[in-house]
PDB file of N, CA and C in Angstrom:
ATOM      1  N   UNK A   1     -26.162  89.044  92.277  1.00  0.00           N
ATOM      2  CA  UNK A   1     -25.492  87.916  92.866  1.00  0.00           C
ATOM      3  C   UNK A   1     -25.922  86.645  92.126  1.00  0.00           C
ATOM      4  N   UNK A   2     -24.978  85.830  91.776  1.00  0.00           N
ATOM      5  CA  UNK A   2     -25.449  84.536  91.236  1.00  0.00           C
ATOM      6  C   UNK A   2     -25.539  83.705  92.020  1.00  0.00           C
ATOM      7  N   UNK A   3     -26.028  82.604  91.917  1.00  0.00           N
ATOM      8  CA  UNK A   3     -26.643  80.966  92.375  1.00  0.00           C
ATOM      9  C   UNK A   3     -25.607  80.008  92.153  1.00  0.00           C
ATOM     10  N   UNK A   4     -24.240  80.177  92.317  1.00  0.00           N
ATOM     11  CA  UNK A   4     -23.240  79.632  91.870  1.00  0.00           C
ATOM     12  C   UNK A   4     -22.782  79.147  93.456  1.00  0.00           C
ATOM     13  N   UNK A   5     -21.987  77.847  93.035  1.00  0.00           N
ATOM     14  CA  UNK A   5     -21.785  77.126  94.343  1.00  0.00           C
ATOM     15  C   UNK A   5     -20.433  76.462  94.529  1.00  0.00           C
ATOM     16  N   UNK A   6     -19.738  76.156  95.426  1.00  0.00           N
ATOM     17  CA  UNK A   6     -18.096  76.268  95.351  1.00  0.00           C
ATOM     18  C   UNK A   6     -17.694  75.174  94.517  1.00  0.00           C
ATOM     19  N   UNK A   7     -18.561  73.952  94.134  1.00  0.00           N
ATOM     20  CA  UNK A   7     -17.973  73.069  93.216  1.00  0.00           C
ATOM     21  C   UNK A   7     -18.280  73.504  91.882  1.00  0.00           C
ATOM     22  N   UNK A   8     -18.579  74.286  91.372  1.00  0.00           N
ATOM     23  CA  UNK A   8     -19.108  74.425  89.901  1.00  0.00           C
ATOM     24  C   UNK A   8     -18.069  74.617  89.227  1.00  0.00           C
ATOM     25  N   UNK A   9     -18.112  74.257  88.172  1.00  0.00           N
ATOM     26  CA  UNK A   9     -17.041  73.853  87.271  1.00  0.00           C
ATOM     27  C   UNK A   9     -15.438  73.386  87.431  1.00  0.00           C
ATOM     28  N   UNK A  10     -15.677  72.578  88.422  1.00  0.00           N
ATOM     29  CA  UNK A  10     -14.580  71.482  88.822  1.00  0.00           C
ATOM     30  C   UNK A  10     -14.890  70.265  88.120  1.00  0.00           C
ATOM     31  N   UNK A  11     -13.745  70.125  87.765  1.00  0.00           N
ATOM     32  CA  UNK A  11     -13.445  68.248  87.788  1.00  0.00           C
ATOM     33  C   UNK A  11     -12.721  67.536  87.997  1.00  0.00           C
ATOM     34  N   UNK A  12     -12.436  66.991  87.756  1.00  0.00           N
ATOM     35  CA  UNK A  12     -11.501  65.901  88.273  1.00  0.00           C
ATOM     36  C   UNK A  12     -10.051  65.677  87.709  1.00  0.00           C
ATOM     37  N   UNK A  13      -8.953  65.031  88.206  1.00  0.00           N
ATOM     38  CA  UNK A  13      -7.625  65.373  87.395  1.00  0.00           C
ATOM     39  C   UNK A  13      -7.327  64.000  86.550  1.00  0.00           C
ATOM     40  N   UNK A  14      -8.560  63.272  87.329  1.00  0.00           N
ATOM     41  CA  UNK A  14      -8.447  61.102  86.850  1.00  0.00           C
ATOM     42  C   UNK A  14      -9.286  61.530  85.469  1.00  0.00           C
ATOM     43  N   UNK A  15      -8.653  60.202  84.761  1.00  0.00           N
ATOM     44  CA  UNK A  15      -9.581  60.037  83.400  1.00  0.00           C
ATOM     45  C   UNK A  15     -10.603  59.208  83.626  1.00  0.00           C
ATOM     46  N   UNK A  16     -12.020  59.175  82.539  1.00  0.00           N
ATOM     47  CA  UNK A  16     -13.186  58.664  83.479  1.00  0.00           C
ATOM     48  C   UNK A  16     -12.873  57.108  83.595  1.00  0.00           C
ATOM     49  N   UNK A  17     -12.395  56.319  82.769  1.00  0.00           N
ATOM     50  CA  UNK A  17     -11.764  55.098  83.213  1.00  0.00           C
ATOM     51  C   UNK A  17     -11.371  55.005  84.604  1.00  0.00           C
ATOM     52  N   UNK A  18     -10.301  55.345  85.110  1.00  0.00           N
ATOM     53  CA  UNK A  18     -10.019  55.844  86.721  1.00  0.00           C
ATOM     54  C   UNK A  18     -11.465  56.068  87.120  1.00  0.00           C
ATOM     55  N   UNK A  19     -11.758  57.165  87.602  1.00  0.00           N
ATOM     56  CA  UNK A  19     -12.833  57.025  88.061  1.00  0.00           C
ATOM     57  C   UNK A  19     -13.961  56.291  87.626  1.00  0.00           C
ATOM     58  N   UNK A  20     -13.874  55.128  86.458  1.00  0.00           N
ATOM     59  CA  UNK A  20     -15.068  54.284  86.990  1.00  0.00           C
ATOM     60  C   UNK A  20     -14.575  53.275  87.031  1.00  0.00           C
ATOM     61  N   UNK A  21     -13.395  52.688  87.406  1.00  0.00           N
ATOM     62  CA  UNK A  21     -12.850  51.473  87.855  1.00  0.00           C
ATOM     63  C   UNK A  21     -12.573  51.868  89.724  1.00  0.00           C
ATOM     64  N   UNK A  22     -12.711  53.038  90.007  1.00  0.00           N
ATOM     65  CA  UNK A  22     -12.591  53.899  91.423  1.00  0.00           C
ATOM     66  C   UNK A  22     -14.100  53.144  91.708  1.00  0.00           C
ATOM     67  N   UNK A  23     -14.910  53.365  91.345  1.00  0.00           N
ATOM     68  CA  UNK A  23     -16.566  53.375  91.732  1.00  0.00           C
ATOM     69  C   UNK A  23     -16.509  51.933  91.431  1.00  0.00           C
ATOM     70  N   UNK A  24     -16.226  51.006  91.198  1.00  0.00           N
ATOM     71  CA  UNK A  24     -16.222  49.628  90.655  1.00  0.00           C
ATOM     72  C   UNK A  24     -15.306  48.684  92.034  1.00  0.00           C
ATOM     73  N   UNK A  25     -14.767  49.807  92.297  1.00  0.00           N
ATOM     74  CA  UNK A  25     -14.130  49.047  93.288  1.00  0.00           C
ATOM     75  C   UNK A  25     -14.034  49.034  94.617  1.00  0.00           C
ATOM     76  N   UNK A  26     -15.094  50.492  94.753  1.00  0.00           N
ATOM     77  CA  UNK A  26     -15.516  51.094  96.241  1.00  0.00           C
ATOM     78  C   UNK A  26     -16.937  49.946  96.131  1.00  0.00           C
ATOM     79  N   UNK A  27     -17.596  49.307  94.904  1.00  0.00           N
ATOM     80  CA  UNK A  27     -18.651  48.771  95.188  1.00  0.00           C
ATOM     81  C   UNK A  27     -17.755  47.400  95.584  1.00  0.00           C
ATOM     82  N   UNK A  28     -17.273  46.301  94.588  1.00  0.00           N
ATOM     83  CA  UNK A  28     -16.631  45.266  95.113  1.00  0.00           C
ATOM     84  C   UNK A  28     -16.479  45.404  96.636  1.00  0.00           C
ATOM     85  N   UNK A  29     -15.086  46.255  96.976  1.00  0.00           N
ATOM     86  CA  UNK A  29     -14.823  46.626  97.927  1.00  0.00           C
ATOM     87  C   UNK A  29     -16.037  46.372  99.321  1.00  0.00           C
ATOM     88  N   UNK A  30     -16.500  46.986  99.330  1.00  0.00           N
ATOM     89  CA  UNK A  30     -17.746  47.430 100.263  1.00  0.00           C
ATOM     90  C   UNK A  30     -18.741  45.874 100.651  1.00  0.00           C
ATOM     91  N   UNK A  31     -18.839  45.505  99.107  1.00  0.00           N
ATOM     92  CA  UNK A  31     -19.749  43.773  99.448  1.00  0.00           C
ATOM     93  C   UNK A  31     -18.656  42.473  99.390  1.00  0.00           C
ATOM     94  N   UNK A  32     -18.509  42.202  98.378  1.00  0.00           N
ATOM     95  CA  UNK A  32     -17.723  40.812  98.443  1.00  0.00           C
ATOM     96  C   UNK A  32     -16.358  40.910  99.270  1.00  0.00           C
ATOM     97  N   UNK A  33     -15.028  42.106  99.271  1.00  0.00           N
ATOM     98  CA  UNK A  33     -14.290  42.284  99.816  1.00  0.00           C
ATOM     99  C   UNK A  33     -14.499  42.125 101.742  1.00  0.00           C
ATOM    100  N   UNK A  34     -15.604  43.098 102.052  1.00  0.00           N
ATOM    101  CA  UNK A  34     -16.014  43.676 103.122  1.00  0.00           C
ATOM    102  C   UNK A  34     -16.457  42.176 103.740  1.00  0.00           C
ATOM    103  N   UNK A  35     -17.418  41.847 102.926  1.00  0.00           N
ATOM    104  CA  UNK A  35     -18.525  40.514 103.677  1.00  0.00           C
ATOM    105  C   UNK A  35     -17.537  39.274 103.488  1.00  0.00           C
ATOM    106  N   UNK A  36     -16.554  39.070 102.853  1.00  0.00           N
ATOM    107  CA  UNK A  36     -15.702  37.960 102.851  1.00  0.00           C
ATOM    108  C   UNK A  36     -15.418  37.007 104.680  1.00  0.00           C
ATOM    109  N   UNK A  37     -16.007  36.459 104.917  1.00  0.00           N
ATOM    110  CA  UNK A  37     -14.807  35.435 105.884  1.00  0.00           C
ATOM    111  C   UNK A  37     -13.817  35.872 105.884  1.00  0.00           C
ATOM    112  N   UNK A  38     -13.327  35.711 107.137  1.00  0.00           N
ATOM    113  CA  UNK A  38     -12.263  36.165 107.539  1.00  0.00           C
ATOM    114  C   UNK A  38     -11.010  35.457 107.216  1.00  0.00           C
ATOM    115  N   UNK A  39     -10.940  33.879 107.186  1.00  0.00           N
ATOM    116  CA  UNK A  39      -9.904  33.243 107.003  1.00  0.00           C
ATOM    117  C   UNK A  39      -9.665  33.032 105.384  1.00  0.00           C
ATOM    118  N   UNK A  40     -10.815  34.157 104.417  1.00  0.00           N
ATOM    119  CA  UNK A  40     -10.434  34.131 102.917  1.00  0.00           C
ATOM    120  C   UNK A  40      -9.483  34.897 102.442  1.00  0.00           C
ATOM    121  N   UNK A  41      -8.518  35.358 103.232  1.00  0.00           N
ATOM    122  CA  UNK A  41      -7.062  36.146 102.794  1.00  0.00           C
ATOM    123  C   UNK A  41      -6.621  36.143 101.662  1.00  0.00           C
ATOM    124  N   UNK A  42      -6.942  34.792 100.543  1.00  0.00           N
ATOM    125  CA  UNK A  42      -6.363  34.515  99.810  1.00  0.00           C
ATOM    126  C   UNK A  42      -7.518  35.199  98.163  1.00  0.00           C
ATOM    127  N   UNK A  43      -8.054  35.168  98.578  1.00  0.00           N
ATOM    128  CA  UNK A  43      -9.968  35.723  97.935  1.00  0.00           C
ATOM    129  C   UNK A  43      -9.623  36.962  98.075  1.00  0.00           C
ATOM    130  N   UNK A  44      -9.572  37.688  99.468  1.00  0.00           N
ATOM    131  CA  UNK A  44      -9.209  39.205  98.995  1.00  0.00           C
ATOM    132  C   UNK A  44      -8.061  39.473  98.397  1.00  0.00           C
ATOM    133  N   UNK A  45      -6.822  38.732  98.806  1.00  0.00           N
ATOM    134  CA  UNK A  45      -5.903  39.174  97.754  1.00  0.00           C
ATOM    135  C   UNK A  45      -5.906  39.247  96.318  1.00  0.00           C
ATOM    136  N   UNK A  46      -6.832  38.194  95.586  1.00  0.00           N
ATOM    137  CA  UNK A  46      -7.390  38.081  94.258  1.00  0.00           C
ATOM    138  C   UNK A  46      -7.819  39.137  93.712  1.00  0.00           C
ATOM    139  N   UNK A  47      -8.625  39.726  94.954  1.00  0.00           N
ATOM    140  CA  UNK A  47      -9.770  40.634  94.594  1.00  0.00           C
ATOM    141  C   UNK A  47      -8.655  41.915  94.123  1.00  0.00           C
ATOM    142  N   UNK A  48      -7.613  42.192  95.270  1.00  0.00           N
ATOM    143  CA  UNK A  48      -7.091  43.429  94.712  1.00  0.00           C
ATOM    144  C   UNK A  48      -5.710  43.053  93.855  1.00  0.00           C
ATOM    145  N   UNK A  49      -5.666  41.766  92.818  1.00  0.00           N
ATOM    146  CA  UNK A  49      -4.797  41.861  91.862  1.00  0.00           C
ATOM    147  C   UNK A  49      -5.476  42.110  90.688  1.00  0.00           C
ATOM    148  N   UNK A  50      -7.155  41.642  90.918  1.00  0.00           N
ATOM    149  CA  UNK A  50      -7.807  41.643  89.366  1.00  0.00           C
ATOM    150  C   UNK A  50      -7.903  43.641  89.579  1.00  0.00           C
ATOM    151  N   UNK A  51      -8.122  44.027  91.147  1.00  0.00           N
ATOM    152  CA  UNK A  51      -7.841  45.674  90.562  1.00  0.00           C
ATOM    153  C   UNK A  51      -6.556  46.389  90.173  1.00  0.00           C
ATOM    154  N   UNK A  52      -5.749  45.429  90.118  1.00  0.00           N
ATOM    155  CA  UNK A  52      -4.305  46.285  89.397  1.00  0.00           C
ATOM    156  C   UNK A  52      -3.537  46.230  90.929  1.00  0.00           C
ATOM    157  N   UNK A  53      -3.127  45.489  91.759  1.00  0.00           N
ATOM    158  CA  UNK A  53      -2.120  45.674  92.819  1.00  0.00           C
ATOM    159  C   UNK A  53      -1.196  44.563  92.654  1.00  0.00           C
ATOM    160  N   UNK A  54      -0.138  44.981  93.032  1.00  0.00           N
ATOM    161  CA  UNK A  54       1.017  43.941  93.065  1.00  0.00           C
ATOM    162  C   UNK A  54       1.664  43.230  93.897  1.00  0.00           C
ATOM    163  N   UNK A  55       0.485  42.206  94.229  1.00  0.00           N
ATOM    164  CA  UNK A  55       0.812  40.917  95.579  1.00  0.00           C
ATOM    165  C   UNK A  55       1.061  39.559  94.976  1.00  0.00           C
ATOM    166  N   UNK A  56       2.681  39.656  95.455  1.00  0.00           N
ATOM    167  CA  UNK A  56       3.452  38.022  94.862  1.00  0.00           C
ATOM    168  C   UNK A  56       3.328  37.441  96.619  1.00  0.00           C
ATOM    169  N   UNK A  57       2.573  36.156  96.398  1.00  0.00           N
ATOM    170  CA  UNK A  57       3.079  34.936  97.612  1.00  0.00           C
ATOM    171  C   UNK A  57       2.153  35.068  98.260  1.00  0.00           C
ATOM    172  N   UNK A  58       2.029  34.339  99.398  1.00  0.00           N
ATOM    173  CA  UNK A  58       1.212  34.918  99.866  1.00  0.00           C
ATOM    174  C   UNK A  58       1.159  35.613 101.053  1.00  0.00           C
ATOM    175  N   UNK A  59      -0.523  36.106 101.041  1.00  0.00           N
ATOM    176  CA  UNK A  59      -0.117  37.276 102.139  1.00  0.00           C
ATOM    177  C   UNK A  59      -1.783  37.629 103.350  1.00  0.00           C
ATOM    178  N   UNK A  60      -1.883  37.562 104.349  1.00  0.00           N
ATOM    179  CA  UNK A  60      -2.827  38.229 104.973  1.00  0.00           C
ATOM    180  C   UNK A  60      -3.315  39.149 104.841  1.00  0.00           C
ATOM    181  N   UNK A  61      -4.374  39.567 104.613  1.00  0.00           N
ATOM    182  CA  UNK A  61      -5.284  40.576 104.348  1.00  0.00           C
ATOM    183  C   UNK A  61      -7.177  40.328 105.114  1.00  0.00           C
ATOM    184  N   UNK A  62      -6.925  41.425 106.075  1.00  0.00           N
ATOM    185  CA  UNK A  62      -8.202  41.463 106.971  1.00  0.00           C
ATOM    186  C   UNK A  62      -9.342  41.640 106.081  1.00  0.00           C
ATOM    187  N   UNK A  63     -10.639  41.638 106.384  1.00  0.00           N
ATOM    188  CA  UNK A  63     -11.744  42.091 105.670  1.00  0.00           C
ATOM    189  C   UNK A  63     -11.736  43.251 106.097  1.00  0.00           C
ATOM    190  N   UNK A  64     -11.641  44.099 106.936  1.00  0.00           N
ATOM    191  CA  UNK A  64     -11.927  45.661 107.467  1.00  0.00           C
ATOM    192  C   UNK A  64     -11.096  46.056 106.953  1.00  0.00           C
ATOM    193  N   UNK A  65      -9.839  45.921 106.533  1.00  0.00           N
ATOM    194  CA  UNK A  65      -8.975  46.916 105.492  1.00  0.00           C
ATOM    195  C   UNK A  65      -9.802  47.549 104.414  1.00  0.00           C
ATOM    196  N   UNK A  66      -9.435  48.674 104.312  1.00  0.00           N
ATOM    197  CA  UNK A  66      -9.850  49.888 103.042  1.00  0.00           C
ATOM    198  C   UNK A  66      -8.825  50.217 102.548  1.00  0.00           C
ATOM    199  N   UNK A  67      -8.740  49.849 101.046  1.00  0.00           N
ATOM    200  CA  UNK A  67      -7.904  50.352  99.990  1.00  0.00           C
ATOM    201  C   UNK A  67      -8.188  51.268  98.776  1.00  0.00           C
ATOM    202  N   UNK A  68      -8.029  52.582  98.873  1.00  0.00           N
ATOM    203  CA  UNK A  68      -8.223  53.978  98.155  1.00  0.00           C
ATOM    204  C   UNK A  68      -7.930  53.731  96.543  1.00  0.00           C
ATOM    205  N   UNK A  69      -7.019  52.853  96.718  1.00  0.00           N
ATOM    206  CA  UNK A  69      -6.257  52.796  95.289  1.00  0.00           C
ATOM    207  C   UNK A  69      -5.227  51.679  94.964  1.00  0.00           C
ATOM    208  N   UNK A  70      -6.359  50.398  94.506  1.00  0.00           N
ATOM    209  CA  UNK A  70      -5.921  48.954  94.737  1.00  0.00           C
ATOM    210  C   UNK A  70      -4.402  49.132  93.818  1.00  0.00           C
ATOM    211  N   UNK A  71      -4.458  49.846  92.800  1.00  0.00           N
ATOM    212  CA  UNK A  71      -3.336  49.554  91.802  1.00  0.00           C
ATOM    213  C   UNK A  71      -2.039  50.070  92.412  1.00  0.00           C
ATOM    214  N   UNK A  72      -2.462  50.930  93.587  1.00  0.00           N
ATOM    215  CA  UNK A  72      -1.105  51.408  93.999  1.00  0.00           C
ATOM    216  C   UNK A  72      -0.444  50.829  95.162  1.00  0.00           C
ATOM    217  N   UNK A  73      -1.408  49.687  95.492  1.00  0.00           N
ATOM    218  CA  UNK A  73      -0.670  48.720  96.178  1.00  0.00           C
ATOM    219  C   UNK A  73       0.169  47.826  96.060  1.00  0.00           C
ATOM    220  N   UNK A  74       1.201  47.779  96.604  1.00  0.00           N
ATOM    221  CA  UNK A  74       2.239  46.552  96.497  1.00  0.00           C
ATOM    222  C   UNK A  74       2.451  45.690  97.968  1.00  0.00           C
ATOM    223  N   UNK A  75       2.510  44.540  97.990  1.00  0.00           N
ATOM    224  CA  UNK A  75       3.035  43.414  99.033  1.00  0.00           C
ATOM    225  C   UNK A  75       3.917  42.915  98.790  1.00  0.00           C
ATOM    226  N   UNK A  76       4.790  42.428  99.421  1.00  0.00           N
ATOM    227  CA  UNK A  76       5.548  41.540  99.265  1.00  0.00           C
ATOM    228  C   UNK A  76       5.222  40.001 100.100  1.00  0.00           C
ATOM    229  N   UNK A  77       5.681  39.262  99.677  1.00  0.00           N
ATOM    230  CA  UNK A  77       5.122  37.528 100.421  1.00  0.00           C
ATOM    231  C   UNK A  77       5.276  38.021 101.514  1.00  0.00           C
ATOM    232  N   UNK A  78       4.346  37.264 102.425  1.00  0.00           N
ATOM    233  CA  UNK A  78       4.231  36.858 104.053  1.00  0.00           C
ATOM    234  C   UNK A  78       3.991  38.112 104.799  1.00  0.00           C
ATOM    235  N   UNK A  79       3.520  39.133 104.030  1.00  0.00           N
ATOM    236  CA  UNK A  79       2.739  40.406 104.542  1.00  0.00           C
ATOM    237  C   UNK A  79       1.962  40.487 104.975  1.00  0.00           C
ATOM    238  N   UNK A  80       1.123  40.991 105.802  1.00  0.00           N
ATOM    239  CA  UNK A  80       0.367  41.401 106.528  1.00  0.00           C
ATOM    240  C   UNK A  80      -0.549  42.461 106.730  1.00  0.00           C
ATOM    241  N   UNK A  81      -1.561  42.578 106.697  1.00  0.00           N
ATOM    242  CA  UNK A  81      -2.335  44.002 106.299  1.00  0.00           C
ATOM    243  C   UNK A  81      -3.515  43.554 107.531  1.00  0.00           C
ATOM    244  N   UNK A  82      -3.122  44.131 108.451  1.00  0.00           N
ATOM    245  CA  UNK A  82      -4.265  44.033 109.964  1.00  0.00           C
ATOM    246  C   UNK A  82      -5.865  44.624 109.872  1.00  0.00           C
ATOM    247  N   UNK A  83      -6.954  44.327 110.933  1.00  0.00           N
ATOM    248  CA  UNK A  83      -7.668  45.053 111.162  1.00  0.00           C
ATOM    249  C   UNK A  83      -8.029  46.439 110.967  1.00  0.00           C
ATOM    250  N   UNK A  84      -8.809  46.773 109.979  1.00  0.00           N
ATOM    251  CA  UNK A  84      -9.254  48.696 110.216  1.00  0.00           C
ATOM    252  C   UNK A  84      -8.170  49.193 109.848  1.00  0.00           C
ATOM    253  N   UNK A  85      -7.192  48.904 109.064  1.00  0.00           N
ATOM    254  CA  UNK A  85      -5.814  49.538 108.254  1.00  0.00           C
ATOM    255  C   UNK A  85      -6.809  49.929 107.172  1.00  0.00           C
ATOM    256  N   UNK A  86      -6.603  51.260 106.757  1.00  0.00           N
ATOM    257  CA  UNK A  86      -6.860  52.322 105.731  1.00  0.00           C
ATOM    258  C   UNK A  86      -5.366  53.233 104.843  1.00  0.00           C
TER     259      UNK A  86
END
């Protein structure tokens, strides 16, 4: 019997770019995003255009929002993104 374990020789389907702009942005994410003031809507929206998302105008954005995959976000003006939205 071998010492072999259900992840072994998996990887991943992202190129490591992706995954280290992923890890770059779960850290952002987590401190400056997370710890932002609340009435800085305009600061987090920054935050997820410098990660590749596509927000024209402006738009509300909570600090408790979690975003998996800033680049695959899109807004449109006068949007809204509430509390604890994942």
């Amino acid at each position: 019997m071998s010492d072999s374990y259900l992840g072994e020789n998996c990887t991943t389907p992202y190129p490591r770019r992706t995954v280290a702009g992923r890890w770059l942005w779960l850290l952002v994410q987590s401190t400056l995003f997370r710890w932002s003031p609340r009435p800085l809507h305009g600061f987090r929206a920054a935050l997820l255009r410098l990660f590749g998302a596509d927000i024209s105008g402006p738009v509300v954005i909570f600090p408790t929002v979690r975003v998996m995959f800033p680049q695959n976000l899109s807004l449109a003006p006068r949007s809204m993104v509430g509390p604890n939205v994942t």
